[in-house]
C-alpha atoms as a PDB file:
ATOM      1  CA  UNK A   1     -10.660  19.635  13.291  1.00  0.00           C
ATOM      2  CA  UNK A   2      -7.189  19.911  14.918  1.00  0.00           C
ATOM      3  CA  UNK A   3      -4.467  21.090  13.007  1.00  0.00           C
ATOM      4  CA  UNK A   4      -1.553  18.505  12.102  1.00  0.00           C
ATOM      5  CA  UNK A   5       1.967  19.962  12.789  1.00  0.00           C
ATOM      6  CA  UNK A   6       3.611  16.876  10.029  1.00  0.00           C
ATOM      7  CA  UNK A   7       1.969  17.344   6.407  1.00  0.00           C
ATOM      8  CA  UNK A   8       0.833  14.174   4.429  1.00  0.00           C
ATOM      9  CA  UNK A   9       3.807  14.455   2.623  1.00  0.00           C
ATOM     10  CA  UNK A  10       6.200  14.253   5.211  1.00  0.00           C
ATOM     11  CA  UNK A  11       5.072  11.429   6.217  1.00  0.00           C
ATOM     12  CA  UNK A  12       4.823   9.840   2.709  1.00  0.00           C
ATOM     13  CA  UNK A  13       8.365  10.460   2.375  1.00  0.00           C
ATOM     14  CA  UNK A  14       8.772   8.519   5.510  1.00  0.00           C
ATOM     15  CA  UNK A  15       6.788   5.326   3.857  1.00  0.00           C
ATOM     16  CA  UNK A  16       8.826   6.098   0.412  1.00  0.00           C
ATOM     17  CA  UNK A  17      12.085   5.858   2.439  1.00  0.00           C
ATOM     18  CA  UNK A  18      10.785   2.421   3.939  1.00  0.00           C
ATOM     19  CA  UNK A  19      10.431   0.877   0.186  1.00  0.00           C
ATOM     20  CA  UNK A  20       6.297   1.418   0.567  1.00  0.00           C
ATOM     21  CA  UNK A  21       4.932   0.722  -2.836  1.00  0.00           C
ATOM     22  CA  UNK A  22       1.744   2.345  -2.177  1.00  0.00           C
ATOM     23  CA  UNK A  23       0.032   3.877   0.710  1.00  0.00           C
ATOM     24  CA  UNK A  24      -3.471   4.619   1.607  1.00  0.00           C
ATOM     25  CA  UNK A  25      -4.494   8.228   2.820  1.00  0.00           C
ATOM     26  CA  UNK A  26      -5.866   6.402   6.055  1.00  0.00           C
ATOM     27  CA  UNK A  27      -2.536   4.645   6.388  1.00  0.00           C
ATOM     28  CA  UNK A  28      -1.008   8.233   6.221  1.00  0.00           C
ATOM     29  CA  UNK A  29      -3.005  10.398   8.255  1.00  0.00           C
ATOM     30  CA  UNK A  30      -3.143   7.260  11.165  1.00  0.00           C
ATOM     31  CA  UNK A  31       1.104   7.355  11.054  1.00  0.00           C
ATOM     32  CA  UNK A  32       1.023  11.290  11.047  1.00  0.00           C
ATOM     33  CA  UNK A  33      -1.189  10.648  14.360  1.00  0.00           C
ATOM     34  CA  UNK A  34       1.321   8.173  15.757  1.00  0.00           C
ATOM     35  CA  UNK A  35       4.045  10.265  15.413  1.00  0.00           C
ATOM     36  CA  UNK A  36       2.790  13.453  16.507  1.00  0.00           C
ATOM     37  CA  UNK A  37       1.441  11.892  19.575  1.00  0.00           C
ATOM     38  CA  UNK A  38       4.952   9.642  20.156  1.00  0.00           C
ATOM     39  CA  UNK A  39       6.374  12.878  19.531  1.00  0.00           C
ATOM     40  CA  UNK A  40       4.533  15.052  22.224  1.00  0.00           C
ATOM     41  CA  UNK A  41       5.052  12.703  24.625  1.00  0.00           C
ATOM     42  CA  UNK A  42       8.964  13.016  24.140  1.00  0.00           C
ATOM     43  CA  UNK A  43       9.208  16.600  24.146  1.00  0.00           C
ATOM     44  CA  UNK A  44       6.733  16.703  27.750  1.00  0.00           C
ATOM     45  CA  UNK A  45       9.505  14.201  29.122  1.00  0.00           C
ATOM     46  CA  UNK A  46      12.310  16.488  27.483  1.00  0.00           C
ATOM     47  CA  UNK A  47      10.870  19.767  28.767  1.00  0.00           C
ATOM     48  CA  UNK A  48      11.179  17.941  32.625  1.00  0.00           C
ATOM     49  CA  UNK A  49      14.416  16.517  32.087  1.00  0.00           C
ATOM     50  CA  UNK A  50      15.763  20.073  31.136  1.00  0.00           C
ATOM     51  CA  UNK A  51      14.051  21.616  34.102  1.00  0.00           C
ATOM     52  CA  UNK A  52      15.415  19.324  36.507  1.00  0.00           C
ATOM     53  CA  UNK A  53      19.144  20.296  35.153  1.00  0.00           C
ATOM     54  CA  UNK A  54      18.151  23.698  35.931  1.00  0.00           C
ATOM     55  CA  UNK A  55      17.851  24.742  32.200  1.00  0.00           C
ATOM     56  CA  UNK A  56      15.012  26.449  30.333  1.00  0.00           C
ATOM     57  CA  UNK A  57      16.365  25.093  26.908  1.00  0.00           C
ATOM     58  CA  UNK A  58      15.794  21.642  25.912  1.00  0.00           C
ATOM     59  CA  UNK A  59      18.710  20.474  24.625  1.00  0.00           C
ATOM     60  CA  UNK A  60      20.052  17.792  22.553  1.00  0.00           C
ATOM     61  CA  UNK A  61      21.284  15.686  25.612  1.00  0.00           C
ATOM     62  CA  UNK A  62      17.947  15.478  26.751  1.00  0.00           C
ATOM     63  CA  UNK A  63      15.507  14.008  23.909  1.00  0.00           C
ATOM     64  CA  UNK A  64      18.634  11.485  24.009  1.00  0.00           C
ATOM     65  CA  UNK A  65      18.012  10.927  27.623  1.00  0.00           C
ATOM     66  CA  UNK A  66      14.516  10.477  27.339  1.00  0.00           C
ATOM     67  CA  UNK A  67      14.508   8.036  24.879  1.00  0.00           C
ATOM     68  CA  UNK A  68      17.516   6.384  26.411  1.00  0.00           C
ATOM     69  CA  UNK A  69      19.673   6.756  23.459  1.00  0.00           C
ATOM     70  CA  UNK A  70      22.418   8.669  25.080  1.00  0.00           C
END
């Protein structure tokens, strides 16, 4: 079994902020999968978009870049 970097309760904070009344554990551990995988794929993207500015330090500007927020 692979480690999880989020713990369940991280991301039942993230339902409790979002009004959830109640939440299944397989609701929980599917939206900890979600967002560790959504999040990967950012910081891959980041890490190249850093690299091409001739940086070795991901910076702010570029996980706004990547998801086209800045």
């Amino acid at each position: 079994m692979i480690m999880s970097e989020l713990s369940l309760s991280s991301v039942e904070k993230i339902f409790r902020k979002a009004n959830a009344k109640r939440v299944s554990d397989e609701a929980s551990r599917e939206l900890r999968k979600v967002v560790e995988d959504f999040a990967e794929e950012i910081s891959r993207e980041a890490v190249k978009a850093s690299e091409h500015a001739g940086r070795k330090t991901v910076k702010e500007v570029d996980i706004k870049f990547v998801t086209r927020q800045g």
